[in-house]
Protein backbone atom coordinates (compact mmCIF):
# COMPACT_ATOMS: atom_id res chain seq x y z
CA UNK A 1 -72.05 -174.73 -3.46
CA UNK A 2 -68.75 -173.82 -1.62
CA UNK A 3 -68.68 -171.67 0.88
CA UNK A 4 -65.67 -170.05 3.10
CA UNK A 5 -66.77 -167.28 6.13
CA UNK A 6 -64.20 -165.07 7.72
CA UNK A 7 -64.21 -163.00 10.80
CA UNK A 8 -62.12 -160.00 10.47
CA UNK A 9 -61.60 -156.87 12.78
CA UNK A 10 -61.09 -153.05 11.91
CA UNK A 11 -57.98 -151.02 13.36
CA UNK A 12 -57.21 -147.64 14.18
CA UNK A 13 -54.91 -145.61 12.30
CA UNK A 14 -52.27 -143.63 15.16
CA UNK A 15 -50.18 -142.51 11.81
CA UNK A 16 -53.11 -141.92 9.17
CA UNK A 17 -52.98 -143.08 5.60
CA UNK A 18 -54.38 -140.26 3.91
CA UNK A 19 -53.91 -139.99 0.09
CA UNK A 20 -52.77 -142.19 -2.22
CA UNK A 21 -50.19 -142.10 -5.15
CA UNK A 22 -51.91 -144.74 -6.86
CA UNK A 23 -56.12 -144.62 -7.08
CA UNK A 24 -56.02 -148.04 -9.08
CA UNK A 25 -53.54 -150.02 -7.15
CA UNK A 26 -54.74 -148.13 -3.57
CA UNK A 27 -50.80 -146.98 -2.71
CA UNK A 28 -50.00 -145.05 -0.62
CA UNK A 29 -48.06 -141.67 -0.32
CA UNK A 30 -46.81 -141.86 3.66
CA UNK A 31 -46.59 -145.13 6.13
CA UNK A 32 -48.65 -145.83 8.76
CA UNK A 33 -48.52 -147.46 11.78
CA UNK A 34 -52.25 -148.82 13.65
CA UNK A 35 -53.94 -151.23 16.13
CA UNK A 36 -55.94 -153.94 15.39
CA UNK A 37 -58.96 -153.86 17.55
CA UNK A 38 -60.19 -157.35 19.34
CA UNK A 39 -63.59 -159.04 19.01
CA UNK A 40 -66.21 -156.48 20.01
CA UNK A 41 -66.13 -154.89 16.89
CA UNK A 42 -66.10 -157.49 14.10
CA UNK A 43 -66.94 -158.08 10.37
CA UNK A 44 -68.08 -161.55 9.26
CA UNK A 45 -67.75 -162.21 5.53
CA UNK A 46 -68.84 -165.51 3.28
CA UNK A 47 -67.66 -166.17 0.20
CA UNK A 48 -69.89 -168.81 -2.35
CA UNK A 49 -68.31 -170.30 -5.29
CA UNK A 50 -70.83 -172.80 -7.67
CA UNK A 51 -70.81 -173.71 -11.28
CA UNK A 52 -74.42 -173.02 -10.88
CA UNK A 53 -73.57 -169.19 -10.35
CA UNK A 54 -74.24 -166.88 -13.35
CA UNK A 55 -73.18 -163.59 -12.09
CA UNK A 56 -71.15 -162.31 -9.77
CA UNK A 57 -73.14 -160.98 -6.13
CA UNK A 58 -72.36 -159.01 -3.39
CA UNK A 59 -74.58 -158.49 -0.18
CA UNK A 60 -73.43 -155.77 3.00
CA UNK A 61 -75.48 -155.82 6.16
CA UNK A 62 -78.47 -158.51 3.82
CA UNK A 63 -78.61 -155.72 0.99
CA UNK A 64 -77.54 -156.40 -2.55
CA UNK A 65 -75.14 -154.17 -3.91
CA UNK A 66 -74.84 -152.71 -7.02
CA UNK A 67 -73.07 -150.29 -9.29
CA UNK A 68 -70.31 -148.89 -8.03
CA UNK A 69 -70.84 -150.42 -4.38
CA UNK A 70 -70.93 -153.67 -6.54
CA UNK A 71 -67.66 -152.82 -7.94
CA UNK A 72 -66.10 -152.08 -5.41
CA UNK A 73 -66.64 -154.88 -3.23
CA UNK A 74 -65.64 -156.89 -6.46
CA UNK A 75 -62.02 -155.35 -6.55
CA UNK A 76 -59.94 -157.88 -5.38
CA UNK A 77 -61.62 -160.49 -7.22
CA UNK A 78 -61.38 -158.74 -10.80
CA UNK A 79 -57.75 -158.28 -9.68
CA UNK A 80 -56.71 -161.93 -9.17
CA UNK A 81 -59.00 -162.70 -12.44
CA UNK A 82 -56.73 -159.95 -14.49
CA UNK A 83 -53.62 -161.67 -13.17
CA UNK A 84 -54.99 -165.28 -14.15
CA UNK A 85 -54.65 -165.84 -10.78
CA UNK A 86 -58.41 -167.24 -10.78
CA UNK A 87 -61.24 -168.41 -14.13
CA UNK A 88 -62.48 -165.37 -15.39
CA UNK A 89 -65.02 -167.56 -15.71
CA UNK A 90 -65.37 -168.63 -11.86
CA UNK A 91 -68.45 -166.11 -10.32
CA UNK A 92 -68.81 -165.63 -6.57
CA UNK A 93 -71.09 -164.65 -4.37
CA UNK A 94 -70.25 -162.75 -1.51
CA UNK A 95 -72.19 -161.46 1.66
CA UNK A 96 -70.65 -159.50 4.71
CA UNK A 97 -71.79 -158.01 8.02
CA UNK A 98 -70.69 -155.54 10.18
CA UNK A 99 -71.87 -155.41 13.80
CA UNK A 100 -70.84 -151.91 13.96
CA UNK A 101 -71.48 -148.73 11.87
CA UNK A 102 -70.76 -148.95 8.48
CA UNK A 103 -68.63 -146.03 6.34
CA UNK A 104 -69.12 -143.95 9.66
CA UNK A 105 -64.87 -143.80 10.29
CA UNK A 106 -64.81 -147.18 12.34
CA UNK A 107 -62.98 -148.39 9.14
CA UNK A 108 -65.34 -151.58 8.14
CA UNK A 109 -63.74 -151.59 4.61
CA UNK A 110 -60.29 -152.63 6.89
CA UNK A 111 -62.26 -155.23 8.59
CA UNK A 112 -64.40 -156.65 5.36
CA UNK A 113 -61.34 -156.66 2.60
CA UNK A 114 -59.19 -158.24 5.26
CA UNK A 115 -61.54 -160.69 5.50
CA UNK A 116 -62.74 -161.15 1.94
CA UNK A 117 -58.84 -161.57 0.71
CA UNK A 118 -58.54 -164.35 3.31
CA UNK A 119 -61.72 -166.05 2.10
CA UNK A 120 -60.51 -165.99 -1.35
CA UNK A 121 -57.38 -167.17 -0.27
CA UNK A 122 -59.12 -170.52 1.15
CA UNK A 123 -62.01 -170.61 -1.54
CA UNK A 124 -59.61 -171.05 -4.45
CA UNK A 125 -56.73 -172.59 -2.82
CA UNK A 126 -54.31 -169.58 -3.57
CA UNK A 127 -51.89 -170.35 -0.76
CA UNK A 128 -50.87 -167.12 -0.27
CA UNK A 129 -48.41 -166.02 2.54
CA UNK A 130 -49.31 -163.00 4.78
CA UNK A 131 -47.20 -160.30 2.69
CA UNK A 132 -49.23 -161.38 -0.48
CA UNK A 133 -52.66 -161.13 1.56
CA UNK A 134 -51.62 -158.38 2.81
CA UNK A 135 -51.72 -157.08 -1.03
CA UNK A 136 -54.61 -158.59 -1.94
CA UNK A 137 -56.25 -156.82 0.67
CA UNK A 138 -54.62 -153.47 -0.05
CA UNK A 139 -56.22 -153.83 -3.79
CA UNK A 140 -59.80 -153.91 -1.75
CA UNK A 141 -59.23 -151.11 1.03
CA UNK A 142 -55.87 -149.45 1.97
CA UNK A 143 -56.45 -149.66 5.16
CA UNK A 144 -57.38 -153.32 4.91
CA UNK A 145 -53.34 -154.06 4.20
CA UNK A 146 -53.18 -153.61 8.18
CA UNK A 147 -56.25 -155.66 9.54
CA UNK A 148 -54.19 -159.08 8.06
CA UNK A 149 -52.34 -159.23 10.64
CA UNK A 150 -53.52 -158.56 14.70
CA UNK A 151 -51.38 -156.24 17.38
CA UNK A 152 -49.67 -153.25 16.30
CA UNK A 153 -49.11 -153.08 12.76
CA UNK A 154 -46.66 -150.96 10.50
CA UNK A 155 -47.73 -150.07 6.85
CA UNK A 156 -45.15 -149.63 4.75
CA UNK A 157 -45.68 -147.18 1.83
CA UNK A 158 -43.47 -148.64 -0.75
CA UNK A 159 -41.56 -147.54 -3.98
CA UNK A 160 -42.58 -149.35 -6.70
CA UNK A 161 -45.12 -148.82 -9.66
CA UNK A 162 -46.43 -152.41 -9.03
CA UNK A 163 -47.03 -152.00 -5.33
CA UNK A 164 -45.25 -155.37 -4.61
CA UNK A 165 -43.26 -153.46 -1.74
CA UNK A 166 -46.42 -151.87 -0.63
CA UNK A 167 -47.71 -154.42 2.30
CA UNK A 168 -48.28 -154.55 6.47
CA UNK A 169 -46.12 -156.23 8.59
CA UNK A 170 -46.94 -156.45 12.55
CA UNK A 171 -44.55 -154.43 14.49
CA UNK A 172 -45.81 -156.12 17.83
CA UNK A 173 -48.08 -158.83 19.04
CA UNK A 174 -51.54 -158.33 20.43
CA UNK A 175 -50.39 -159.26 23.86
CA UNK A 176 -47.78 -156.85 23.91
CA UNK A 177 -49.39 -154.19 25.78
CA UNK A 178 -52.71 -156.00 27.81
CA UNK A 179 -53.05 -152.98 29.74
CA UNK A 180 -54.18 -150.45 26.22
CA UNK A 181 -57.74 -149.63 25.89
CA UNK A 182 -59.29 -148.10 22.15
CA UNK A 183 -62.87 -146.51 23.86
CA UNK A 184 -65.02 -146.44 20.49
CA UNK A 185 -67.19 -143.52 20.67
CA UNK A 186 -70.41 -143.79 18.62
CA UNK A 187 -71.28 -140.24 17.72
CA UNK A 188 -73.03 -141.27 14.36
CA UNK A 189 -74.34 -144.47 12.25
CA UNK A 190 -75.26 -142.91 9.00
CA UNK A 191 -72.80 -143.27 6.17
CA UNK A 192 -70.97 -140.25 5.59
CA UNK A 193 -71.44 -137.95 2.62
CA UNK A 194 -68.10 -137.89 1.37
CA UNK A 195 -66.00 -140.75 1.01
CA UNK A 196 -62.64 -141.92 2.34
CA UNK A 197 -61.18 -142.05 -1.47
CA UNK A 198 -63.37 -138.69 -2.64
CA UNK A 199 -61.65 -136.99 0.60
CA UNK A 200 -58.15 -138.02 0.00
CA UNK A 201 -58.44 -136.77 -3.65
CA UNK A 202 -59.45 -133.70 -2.36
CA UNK A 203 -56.76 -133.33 -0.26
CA UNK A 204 -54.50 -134.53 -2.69
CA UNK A 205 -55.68 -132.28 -5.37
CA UNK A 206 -56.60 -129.06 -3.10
CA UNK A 207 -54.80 -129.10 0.24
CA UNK A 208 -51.72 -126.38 -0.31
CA UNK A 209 -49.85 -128.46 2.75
CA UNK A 210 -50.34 -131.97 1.60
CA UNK A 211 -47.46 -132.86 0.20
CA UNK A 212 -45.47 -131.23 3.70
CA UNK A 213 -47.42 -133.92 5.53
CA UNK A 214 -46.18 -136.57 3.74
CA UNK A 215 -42.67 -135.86 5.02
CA UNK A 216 -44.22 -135.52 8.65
CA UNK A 217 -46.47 -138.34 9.07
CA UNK A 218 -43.63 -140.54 8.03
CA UNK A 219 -42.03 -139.08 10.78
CA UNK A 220 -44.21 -139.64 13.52
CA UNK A 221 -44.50 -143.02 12.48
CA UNK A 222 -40.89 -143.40 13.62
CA UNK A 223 -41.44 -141.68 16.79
CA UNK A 224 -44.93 -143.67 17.52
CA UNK A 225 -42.96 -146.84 17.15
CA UNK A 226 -40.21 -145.93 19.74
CA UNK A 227 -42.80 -144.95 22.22
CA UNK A 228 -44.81 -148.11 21.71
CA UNK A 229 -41.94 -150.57 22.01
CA UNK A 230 -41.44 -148.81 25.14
CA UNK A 231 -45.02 -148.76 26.69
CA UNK A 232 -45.04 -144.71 26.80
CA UNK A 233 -48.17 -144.02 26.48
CA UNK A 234 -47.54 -139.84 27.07
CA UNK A 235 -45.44 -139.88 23.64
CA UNK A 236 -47.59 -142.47 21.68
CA UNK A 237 -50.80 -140.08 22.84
CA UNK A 238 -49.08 -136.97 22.41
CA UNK A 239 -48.07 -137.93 18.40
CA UNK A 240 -51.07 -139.76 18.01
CA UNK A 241 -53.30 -136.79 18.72
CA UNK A 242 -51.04 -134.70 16.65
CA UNK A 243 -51.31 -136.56 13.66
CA UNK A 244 -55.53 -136.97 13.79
CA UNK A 245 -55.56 -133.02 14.22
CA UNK A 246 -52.88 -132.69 11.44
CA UNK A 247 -55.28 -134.70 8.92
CA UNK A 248 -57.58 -133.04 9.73
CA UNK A 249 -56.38 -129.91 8.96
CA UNK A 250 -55.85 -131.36 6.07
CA UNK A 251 -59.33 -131.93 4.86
CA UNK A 252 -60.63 -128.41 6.10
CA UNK A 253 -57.79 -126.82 3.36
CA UNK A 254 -59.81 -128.81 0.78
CA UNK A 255 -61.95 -127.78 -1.90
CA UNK A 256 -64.91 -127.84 -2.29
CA UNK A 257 -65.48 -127.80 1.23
CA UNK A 258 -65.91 -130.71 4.00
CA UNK A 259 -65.52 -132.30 6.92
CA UNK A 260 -66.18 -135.27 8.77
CA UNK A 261 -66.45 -134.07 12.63
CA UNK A 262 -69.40 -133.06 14.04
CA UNK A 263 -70.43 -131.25 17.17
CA UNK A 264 -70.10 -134.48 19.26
CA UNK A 265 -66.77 -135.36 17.65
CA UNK A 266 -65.31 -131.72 18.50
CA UNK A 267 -66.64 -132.16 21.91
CA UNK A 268 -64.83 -134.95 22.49
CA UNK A 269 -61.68 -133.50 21.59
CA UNK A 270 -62.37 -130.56 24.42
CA UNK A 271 -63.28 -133.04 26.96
CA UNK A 272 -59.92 -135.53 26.20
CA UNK A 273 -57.87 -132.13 26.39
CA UNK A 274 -59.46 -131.34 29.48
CA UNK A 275 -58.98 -134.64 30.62
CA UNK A 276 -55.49 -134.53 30.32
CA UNK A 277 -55.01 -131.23 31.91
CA UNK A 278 -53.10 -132.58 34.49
CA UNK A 279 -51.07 -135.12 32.47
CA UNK A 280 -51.69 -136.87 29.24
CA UNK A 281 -54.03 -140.06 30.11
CA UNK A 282 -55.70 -139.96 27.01
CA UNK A 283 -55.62 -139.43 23.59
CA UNK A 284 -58.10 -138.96 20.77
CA UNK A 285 -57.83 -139.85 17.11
CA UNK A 286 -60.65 -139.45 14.18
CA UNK A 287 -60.52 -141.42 10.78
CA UNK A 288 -62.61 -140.29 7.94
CA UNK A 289 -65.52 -140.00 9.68
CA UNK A 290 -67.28 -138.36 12.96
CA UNK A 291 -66.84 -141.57 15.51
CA UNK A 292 -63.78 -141.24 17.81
CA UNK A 293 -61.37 -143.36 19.26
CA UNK A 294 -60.17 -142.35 22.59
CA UNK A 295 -56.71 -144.68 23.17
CA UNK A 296 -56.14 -145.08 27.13
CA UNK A 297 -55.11 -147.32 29.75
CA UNK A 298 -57.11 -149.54 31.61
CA UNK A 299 -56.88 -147.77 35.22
CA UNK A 300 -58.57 -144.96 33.23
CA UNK A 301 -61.56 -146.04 31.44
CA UNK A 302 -64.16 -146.15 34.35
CA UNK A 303 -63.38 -142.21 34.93
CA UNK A 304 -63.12 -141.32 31.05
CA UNK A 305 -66.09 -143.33 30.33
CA UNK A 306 -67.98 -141.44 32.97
CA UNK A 307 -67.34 -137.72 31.41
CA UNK A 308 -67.97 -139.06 27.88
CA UNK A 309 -71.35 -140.71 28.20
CA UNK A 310 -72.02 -136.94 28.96
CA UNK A 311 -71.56 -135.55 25.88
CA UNK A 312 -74.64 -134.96 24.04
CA UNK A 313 -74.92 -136.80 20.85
CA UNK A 314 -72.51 -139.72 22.59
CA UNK A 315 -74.50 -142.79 21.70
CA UNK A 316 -72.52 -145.85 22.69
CA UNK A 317 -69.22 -146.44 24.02
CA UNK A 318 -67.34 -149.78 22.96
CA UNK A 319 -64.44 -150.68 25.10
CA UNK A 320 -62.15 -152.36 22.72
CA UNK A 321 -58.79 -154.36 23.35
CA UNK A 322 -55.81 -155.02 20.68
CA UNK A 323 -57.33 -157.84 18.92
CA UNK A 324 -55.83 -160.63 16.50
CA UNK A 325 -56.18 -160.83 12.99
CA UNK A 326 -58.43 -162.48 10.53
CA UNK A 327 -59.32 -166.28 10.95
CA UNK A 328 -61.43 -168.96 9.39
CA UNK A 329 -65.12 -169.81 10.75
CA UNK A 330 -67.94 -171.79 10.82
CA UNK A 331 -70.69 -169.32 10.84
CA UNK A 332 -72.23 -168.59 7.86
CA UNK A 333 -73.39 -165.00 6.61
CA UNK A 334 -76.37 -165.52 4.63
CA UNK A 335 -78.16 -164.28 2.05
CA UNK A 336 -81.63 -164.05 -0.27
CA UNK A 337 -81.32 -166.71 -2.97
């Protein structure tokens, strides 16, 4: 039996990607611009190809998935079999483990498609280039396009039908600013009710100013990418707190009604704000889910650490760095035979 393991990383969204114009092809209606996070928050995916296998399988965190989590995880793998890019006949076996919450808003589908489309690249010799894993990630997780590649990376939404312009391309490396911090705030490690792709439909389908944001987030993405390439962290914060609020907004227009911040997550907003009453040293950003992110610079995370561990509900803080992107190893995820 074969086998090719992967460790891959999630990132943070500063310009969200929050509905799509495609639900098969996972495209896009606005850009977005993120940060790969570094190795303290990790997925490790292996992939196990054998004549011997009768069926396809898929394990997350040692549990085998089924039905629609089965077919899901399965995406990009049905895709390259539809393209005859792979056997139809050719069944896999796939297991993957995240060593941080799962579907809780730390984005672990980035992390785990990211990884699975580079172990399919090296399992079946594809030779792809990182544009076309970049797709092939994209067909497994959106936001998966972006954890190819480490650093800062720029999503590009893309015109066409056939989502061949739709890919990630790294805007800077992950060296270019040593000094950024991403402070992970675990708030909650159950899976959330409501999905990332339920939500955006939602929004999509409900939200009377969805379509406005389209036209704003891409934007912001512009002005997020002038502040980065010049280190300001006031304007990156400033747009990048903007655009989590703005999203979120979003999603309390929808119908029927939900949301994905809880008590903890709202405190932390209040406590960043107050934080930054004398000048913006922080800034706070939520994905689909209650867990923030609270981007600073290193001189401040002893003192913002400090006021956050007080927050009730706070459960863990991960200090995370920009990271590097997906990469070939040796240890294997395994699973029941």
């Amino acid at each position: 039996m074969a086998l090719v393991s992967v460790e891959s990383h999630p990132n943070i969204a500063l310009v969200k990607y929050w509905g799509q114009r495609d639900s098969d092809l996972y495209l896009p209606y606005n850009s977005s611009i993120s940060i790969t996070l570094n190795s303290k928050l990790w997925t490790r995916t292996s992939i196990y190809t054998s004549k011997e296998l009768k069926k396809d399988e898929a394990y997350l965190n040692g549990k085998k998935l089924s039905g629609a989590k089965l077919k899901r995880a399965l995406r990009q793998v049905n895709y390259l079999r539809k393209n005859n890019v792979i056997s139809k006949k050719a069944k896999v076996k796939i297991a993957s483990v995240n060593n941080f919450p799962t579907g809780a808003g730390i984005a672990s589908s980035a992390s785990g498609f990211s990884a699975l489309a580079l172990a399919l690249n090296k399992s079946f010799k594809l030779n792809l280039n990182k544009k076309e894993l970049s797709v092939l990630a994209r067909i497994g997780s959106g936001s998966a396009a972006r954890s190819i590649y480490g650093g800062f990376v720029l999503w590009n939404k893309g015109k066409l039908k056939s989502g061949a312009d739709s890919y990630a391309v790294q805007v800077k490396k992950e060296n270019f600013w040593s000094e950024l911090r991403d402070l992970v705030i675990i708030v909650e490690t159950k899976e959330k009710k409501v999905n990332s792709a339920e939500g955006m439909q939602r929004c999509v389908e409900t939200s009377p100013s969805f379509m406005h944001r389209i036209g704003e987030a891409e934007s912001r993405v512009e002005k997020i990418k002038r502040a980065l390439f010049k280190k300001d962290f006031e304007n990156l914060a400033i747009e990048t707190m903007h655009d989590s609020d703005r999203m979120h907004s979003l999603i309390s227009e929808a119908r029927p009604k939900f949301s994905y911040l809880n008590a903890a997550s709202k405190n932390v907003i209040n406590t960043v704000r107050a934080f930054n009453s004398n000048g913006i040293k922080a800034a706070y950003t939520f994905d689909a889910g209650p867990n923030a992110h609270v981007l600073t610079l290193k001189k401040n995370v002893n003192d913002l650490k400090q006021i956050l561990f007080k927050i009730k509900g706070v459960k863990e803080i991960i200090e995370a760095k920009v990271g590097g992107g997906p990469k070939i190893i040796k240890k294997e995820v395994r699973v029941s035979k």
